[in-house]
PDB file of N, CA and C in Angstrom:
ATOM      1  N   UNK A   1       9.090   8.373  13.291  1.00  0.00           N
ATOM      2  CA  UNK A   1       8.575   8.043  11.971  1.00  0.00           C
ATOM      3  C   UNK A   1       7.096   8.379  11.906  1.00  0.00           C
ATOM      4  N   UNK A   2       6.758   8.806  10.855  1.00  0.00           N
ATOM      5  CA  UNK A   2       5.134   9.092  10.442  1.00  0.00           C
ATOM      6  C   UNK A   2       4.624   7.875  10.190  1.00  0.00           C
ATOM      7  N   UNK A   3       3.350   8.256  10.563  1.00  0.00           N
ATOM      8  CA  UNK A   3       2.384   7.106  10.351  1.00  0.00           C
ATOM      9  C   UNK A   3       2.160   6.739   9.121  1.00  0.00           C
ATOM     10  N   UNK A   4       2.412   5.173   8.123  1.00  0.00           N
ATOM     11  CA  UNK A   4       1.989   5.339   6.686  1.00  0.00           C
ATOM     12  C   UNK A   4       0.786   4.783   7.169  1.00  0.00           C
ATOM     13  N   UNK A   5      -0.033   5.569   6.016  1.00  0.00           N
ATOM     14  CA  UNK A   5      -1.496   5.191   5.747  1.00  0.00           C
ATOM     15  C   UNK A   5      -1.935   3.997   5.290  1.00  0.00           C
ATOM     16  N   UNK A   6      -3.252   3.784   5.142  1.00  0.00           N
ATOM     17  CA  UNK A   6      -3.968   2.150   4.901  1.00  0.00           C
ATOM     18  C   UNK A   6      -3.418   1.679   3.310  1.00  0.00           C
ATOM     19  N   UNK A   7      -3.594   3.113   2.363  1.00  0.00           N
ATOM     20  CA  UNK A   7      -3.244   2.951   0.945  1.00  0.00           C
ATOM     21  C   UNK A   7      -1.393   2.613   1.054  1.00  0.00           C
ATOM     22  N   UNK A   8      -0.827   3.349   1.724  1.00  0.00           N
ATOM     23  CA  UNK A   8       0.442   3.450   1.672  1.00  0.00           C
ATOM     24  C   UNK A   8       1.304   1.898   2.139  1.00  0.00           C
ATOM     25  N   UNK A   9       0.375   1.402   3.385  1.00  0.00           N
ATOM     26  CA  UNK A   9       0.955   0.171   3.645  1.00  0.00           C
ATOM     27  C   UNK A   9       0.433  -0.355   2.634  1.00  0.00           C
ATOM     28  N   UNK A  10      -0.753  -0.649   1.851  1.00  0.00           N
ATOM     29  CA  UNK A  10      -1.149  -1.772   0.814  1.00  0.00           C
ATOM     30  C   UNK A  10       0.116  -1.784  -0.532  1.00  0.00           C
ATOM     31  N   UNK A  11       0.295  -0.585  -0.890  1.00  0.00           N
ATOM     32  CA  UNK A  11       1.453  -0.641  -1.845  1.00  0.00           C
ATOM     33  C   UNK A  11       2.883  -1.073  -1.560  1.00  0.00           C
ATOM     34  N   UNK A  12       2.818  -0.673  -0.130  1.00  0.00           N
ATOM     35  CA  UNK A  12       4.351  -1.592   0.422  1.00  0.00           C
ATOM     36  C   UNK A  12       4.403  -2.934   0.325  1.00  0.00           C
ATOM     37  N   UNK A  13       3.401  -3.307   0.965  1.00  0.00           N
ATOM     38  CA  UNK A  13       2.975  -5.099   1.217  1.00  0.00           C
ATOM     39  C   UNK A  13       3.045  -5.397  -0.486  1.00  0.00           C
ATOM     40  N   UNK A  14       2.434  -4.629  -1.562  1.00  0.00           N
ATOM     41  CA  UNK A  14       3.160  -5.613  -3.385  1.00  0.00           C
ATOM     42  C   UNK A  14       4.137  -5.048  -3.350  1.00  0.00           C
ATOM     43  N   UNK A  15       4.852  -3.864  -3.086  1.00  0.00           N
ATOM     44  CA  UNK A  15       6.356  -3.906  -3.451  1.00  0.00           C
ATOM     45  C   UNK A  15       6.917  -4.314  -2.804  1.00  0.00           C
ATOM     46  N   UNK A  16       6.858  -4.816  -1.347  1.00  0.00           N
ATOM     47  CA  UNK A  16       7.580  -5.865  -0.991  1.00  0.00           C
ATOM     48  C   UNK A  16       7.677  -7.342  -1.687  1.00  0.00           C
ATOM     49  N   UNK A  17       6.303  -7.633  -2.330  1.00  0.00           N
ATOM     50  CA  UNK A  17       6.107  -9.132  -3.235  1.00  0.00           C
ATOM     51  C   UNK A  17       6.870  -8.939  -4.236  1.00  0.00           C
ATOM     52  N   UNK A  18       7.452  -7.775  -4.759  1.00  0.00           N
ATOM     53  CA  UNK A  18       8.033  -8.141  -5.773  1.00  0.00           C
ATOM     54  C   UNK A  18       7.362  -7.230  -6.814  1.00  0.00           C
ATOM     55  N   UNK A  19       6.508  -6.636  -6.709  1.00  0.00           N
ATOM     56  CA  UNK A  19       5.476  -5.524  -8.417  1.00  0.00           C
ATOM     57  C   UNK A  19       6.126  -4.372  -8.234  1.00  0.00           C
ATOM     58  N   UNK A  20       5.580  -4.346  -9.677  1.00  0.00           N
ATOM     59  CA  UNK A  20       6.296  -2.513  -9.656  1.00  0.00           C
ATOM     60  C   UNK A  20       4.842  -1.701  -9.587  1.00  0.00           C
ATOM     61  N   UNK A  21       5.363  -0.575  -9.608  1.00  0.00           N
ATOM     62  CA  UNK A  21       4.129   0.410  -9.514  1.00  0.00           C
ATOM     63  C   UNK A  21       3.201   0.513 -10.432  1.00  0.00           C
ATOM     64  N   UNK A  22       3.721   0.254 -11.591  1.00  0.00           N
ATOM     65  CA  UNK A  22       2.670   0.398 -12.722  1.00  0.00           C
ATOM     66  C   UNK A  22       1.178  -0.779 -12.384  1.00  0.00           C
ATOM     67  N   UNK A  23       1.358  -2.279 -12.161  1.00  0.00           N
ATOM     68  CA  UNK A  23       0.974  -3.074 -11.639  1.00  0.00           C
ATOM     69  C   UNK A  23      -0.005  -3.027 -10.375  1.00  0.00           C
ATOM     70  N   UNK A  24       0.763  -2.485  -9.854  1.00  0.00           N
ATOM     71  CA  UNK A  24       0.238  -2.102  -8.279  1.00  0.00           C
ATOM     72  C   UNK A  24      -1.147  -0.535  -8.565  1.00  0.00           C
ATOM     73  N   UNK A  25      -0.728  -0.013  -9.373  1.00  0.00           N
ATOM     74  CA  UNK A  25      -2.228   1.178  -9.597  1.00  0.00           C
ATOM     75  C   UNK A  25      -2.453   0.275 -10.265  1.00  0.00           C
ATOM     76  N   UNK A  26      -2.329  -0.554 -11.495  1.00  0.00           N
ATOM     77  CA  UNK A  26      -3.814  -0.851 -12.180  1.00  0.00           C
ATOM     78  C   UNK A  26      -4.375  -2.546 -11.097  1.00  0.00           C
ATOM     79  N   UNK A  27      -3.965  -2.696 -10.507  1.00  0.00           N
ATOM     80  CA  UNK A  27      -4.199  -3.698  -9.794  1.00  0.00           C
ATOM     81  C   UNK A  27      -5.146  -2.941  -8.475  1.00  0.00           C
ATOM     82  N   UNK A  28      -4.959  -1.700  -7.805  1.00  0.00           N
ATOM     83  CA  UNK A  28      -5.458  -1.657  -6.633  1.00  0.00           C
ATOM     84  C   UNK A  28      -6.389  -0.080  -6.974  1.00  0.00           C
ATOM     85  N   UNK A  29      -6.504  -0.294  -8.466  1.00  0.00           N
ATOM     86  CA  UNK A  29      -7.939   0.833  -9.181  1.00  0.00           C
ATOM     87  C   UNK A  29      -7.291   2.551  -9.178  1.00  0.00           C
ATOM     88  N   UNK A  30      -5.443   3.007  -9.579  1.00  0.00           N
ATOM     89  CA  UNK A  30      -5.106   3.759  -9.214  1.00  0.00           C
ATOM     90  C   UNK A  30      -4.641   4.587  -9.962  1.00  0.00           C
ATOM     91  N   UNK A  31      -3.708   5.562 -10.379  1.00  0.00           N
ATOM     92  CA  UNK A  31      -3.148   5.768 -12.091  1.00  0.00           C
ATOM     93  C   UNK A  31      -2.074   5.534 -11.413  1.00  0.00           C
ATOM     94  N   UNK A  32      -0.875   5.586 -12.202  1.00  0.00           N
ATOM     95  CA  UNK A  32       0.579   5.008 -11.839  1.00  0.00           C
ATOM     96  C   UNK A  32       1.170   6.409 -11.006  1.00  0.00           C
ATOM     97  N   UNK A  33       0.504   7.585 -11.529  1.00  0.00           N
ATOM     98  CA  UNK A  33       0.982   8.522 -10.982  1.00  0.00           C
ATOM     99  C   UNK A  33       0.351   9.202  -9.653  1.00  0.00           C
ATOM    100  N   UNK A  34      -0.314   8.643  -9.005  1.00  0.00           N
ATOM    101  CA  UNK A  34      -0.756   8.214  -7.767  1.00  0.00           C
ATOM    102  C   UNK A  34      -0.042   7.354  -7.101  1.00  0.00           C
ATOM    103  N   UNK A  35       0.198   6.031  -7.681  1.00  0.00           N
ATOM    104  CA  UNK A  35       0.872   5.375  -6.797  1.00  0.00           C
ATOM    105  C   UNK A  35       2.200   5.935  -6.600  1.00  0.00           C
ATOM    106  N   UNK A  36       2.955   6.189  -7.927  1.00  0.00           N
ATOM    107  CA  UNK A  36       4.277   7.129  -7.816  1.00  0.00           C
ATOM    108  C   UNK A  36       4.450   8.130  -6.587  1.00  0.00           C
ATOM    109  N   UNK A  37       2.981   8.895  -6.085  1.00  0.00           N
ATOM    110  CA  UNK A  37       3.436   9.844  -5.282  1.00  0.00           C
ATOM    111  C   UNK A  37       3.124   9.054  -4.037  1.00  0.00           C
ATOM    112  N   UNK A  38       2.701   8.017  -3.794  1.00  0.00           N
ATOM    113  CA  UNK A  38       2.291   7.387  -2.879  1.00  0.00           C
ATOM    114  C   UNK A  38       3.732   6.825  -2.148  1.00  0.00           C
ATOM    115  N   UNK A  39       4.404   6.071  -3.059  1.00  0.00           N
ATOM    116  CA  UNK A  39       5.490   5.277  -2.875  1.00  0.00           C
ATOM    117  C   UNK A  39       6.562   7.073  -2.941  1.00  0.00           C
ATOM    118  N   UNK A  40       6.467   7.655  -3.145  1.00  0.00           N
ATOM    119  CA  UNK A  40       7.070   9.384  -2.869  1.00  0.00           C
ATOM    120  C   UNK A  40       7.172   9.171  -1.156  1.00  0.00           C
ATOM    121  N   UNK A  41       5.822   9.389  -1.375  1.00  0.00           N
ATOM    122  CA  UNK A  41       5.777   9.832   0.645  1.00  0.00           C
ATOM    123  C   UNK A  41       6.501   8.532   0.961  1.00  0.00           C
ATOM    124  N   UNK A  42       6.130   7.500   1.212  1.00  0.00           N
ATOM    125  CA  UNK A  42       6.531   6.615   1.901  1.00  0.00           C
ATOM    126  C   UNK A  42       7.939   6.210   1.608  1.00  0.00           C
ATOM    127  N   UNK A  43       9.067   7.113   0.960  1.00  0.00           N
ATOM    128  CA  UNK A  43      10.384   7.180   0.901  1.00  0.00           C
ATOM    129  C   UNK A  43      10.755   7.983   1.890  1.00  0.00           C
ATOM    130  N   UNK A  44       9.659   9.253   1.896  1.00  0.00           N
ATOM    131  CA  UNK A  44      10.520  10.072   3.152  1.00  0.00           C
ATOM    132  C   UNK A  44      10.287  10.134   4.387  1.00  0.00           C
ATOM    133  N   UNK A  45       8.400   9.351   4.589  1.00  0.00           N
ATOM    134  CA  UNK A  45       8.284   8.798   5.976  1.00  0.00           C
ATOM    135  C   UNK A  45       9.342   7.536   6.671  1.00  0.00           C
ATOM    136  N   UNK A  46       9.977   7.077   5.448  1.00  0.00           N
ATOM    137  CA  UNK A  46      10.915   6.071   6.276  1.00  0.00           C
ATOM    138  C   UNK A  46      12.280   6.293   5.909  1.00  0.00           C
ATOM    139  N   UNK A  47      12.612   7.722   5.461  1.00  0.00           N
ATOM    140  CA  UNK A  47      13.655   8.032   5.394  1.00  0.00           C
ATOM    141  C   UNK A  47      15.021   7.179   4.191  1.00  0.00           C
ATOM    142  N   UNK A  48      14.146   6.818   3.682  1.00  0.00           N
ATOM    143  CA  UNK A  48      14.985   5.519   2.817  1.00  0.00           C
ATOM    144  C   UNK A  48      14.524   6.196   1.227  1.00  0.00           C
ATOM    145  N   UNK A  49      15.974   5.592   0.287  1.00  0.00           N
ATOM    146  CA  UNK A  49      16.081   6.427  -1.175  1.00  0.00           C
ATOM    147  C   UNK A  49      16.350   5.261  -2.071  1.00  0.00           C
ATOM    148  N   UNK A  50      16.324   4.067  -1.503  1.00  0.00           N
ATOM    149  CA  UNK A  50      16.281   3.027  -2.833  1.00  0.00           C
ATOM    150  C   UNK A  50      14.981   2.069  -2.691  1.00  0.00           C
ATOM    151  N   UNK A  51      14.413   1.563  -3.689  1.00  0.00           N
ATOM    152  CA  UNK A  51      13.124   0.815  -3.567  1.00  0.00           C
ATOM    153  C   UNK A  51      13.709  -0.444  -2.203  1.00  0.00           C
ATOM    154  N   UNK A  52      14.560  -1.069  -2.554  1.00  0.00           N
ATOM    155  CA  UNK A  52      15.481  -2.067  -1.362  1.00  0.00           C
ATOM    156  C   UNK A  52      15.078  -1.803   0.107  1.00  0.00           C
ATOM    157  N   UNK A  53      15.748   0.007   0.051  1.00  0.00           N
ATOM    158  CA  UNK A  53      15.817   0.051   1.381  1.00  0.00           C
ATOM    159  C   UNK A  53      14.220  -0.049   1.961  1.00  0.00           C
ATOM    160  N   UNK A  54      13.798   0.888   1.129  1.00  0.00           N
ATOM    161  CA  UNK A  54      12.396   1.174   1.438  1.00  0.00           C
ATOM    162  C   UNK A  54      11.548  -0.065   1.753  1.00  0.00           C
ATOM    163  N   UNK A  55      11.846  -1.433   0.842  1.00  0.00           N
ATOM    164  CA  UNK A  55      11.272  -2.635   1.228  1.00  0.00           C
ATOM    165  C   UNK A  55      11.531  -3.155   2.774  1.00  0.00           C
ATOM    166  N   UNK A  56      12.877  -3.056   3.033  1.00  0.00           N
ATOM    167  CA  UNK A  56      13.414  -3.096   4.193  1.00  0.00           C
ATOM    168  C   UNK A  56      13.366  -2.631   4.851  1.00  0.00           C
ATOM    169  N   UNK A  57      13.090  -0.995   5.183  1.00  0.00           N
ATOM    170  CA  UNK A  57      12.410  -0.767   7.002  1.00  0.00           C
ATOM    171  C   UNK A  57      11.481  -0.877   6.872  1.00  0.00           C
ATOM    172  N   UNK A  58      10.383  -1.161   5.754  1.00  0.00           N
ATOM    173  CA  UNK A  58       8.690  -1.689   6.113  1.00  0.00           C
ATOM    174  C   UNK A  58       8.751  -2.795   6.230  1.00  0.00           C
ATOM    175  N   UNK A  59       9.854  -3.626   5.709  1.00  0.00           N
ATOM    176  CA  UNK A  59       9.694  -5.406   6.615  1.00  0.00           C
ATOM    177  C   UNK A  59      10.178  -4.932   8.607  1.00  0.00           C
ATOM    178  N   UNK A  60      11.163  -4.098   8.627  1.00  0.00           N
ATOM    179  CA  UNK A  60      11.494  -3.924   9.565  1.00  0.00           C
ATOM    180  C   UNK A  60      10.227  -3.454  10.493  1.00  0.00           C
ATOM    181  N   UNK A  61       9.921  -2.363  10.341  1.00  0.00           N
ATOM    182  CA  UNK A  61       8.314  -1.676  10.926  1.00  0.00           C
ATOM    183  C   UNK A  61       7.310  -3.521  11.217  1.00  0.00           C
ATOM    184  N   UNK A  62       7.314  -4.010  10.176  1.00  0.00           N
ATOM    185  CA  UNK A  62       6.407  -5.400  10.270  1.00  0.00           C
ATOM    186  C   UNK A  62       6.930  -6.160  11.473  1.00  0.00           C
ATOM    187  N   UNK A  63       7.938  -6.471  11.289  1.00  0.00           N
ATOM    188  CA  UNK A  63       9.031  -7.124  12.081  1.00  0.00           C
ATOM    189  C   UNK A  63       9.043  -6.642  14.082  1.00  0.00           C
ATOM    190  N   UNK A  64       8.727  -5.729  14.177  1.00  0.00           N
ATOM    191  CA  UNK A  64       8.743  -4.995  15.051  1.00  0.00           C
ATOM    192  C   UNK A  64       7.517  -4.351  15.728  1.00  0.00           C
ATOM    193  N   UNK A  65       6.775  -4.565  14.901  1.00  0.00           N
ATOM    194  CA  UNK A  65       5.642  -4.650  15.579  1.00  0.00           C
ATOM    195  C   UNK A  65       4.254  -3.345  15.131  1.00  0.00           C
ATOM    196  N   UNK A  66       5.466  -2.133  14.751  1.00  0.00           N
ATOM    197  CA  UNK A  66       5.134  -0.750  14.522  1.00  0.00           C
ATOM    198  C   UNK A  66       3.216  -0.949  13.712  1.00  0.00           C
ATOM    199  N   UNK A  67       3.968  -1.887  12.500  1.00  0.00           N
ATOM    200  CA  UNK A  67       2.371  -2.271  11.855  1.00  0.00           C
ATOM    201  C   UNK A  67       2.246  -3.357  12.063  1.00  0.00           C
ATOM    202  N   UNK A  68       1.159  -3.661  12.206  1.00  0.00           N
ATOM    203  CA  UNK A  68       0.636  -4.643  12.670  1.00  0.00           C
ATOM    204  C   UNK A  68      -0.045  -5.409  11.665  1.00  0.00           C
ATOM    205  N   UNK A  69      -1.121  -6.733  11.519  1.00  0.00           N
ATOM    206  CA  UNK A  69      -1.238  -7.530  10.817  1.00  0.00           C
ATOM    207  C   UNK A  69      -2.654  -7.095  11.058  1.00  0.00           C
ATOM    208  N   UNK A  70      -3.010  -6.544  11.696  1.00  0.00           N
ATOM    209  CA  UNK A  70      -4.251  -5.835  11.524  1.00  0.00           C
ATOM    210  C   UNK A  70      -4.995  -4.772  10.442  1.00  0.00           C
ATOM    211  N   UNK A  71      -3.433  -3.691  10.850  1.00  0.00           N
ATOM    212  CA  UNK A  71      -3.281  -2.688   9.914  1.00  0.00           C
ATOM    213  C   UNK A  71      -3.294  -3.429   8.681  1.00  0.00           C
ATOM    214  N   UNK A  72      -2.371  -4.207   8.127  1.00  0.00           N
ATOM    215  CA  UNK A  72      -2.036  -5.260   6.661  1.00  0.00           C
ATOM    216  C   UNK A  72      -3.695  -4.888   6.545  1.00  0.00           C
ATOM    217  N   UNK A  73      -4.381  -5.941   7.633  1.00  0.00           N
ATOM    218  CA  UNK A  73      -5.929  -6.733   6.539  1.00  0.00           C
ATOM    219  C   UNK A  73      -6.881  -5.243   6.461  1.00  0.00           C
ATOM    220  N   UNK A  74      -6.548  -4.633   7.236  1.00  0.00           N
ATOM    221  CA  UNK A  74      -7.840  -3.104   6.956  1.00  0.00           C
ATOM    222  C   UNK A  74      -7.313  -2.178   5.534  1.00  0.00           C
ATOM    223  N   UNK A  75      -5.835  -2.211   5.394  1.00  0.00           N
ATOM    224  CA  UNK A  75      -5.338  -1.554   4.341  1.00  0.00           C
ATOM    225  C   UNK A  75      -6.192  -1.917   3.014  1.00  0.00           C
ATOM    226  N   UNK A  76      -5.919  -3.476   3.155  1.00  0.00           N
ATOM    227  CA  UNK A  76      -6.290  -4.214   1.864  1.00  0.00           C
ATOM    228  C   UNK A  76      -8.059  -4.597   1.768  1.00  0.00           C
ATOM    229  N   UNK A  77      -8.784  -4.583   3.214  1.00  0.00           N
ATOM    230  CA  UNK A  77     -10.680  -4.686   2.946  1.00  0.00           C
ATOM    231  C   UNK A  77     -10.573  -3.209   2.186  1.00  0.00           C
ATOM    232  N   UNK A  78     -10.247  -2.102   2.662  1.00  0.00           N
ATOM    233  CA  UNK A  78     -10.092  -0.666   2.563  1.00  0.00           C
ATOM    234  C   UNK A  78      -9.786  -0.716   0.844  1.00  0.00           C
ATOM    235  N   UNK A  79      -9.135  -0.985   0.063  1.00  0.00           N
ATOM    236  CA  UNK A  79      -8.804  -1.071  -1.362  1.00  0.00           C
ATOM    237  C   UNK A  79      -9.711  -1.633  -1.791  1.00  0.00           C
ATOM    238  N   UNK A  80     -10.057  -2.696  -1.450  1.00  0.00           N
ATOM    239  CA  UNK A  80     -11.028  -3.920  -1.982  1.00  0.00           C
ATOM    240  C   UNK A  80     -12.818  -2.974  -1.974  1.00  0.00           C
ATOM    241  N   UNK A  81     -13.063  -2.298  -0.919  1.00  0.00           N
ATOM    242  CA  UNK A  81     -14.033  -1.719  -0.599  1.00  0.00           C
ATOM    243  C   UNK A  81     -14.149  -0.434  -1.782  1.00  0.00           C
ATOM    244  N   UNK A  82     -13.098   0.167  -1.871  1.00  0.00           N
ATOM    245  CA  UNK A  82     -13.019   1.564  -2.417  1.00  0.00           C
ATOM    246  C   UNK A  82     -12.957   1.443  -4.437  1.00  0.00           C
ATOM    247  N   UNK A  83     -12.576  -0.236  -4.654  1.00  0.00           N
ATOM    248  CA  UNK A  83     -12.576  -0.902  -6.055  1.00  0.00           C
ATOM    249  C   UNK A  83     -13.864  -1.268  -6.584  1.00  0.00           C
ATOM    250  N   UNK A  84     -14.498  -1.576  -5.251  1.00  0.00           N
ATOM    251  CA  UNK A  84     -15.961  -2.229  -5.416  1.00  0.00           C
ATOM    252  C   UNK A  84     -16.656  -0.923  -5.533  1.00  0.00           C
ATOM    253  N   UNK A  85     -16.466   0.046  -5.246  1.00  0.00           N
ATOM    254  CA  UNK A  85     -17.131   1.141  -5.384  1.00  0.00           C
ATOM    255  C   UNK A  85     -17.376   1.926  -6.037  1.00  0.00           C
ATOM    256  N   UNK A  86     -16.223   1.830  -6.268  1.00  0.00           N
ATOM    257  CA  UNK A  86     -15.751   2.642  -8.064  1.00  0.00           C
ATOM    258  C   UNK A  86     -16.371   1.374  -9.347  1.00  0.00           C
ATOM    259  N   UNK A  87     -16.591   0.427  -9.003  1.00  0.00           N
ATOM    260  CA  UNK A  87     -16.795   0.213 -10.094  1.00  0.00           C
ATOM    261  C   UNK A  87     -18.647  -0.285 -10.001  1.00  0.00           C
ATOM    262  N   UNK A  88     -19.534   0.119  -9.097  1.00  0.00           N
ATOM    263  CA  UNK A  88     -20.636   0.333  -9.147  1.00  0.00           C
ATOM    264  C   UNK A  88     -21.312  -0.848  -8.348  1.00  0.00           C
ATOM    265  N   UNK A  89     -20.506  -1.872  -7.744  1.00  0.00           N
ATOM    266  CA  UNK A  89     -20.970  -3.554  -6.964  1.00  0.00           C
ATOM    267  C   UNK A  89     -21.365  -3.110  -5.936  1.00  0.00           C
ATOM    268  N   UNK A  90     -22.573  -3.371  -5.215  1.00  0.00           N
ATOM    269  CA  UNK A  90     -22.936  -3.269  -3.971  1.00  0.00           C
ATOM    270  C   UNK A  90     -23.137  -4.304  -3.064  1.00  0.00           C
ATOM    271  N   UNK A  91     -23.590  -4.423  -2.064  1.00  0.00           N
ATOM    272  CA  UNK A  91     -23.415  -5.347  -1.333  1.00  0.00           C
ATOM    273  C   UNK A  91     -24.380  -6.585  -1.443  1.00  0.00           C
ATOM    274  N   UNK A  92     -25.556  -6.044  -2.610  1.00  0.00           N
ATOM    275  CA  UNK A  92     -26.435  -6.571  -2.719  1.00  0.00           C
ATOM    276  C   UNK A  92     -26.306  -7.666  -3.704  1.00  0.00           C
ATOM    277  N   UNK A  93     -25.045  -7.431  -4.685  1.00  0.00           N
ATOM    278  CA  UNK A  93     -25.361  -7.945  -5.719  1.00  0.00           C
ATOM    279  C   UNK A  93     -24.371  -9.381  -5.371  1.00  0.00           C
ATOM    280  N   UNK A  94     -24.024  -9.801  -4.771  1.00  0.00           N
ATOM    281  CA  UNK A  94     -23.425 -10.415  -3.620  1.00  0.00           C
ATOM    282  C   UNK A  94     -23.551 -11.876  -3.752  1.00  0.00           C
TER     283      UNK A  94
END
């Protein structure tokens, strides 16, 4: 299996909660059609063709160790960092 990326696990971890994609870009600063191709790759890095399954070998990957809870919190500083950025907050204003 390919490695999913920091963005790629952050969108797994809400579609595992339960959001849809539309939600998940305007929630993590994205267009829907970004996340669309995002949640693309990460159908065929895990080889899976229904949103279900796809939830299910990334609980599995979790489960197992593959990602780690590390990976989870850098995915999501990594979004949080790249939101704050885009929208002009620095560290100063803090």
């Amino acid at each position: 299996m390919a490695r999913l990326s920091a963005r790629e696990i952050q969108i797994m971890e809400l579609v595992c909660k339960g959001h849809s994609l539309k939600p998940i870009a305007e929630r993590i600063g994205i267009s829907h059609h970004t996340a669309r191709s995002h949640f693309d790759t990460i159908r065929l890095k895990l080889h899976a063709h229904t949103r279900a399954s796809v939830a299910a070998a990334y609980m599995r990957l979790r489960i197992q160790g593959e990602i780690s809870d590390i990976e989870v919190a850098y995915a999501h500083r990594d979004a949080i960092l790249e939101v704050t950025k885009r929208k002009g907050v620095s560290d100063d204003d803090g």
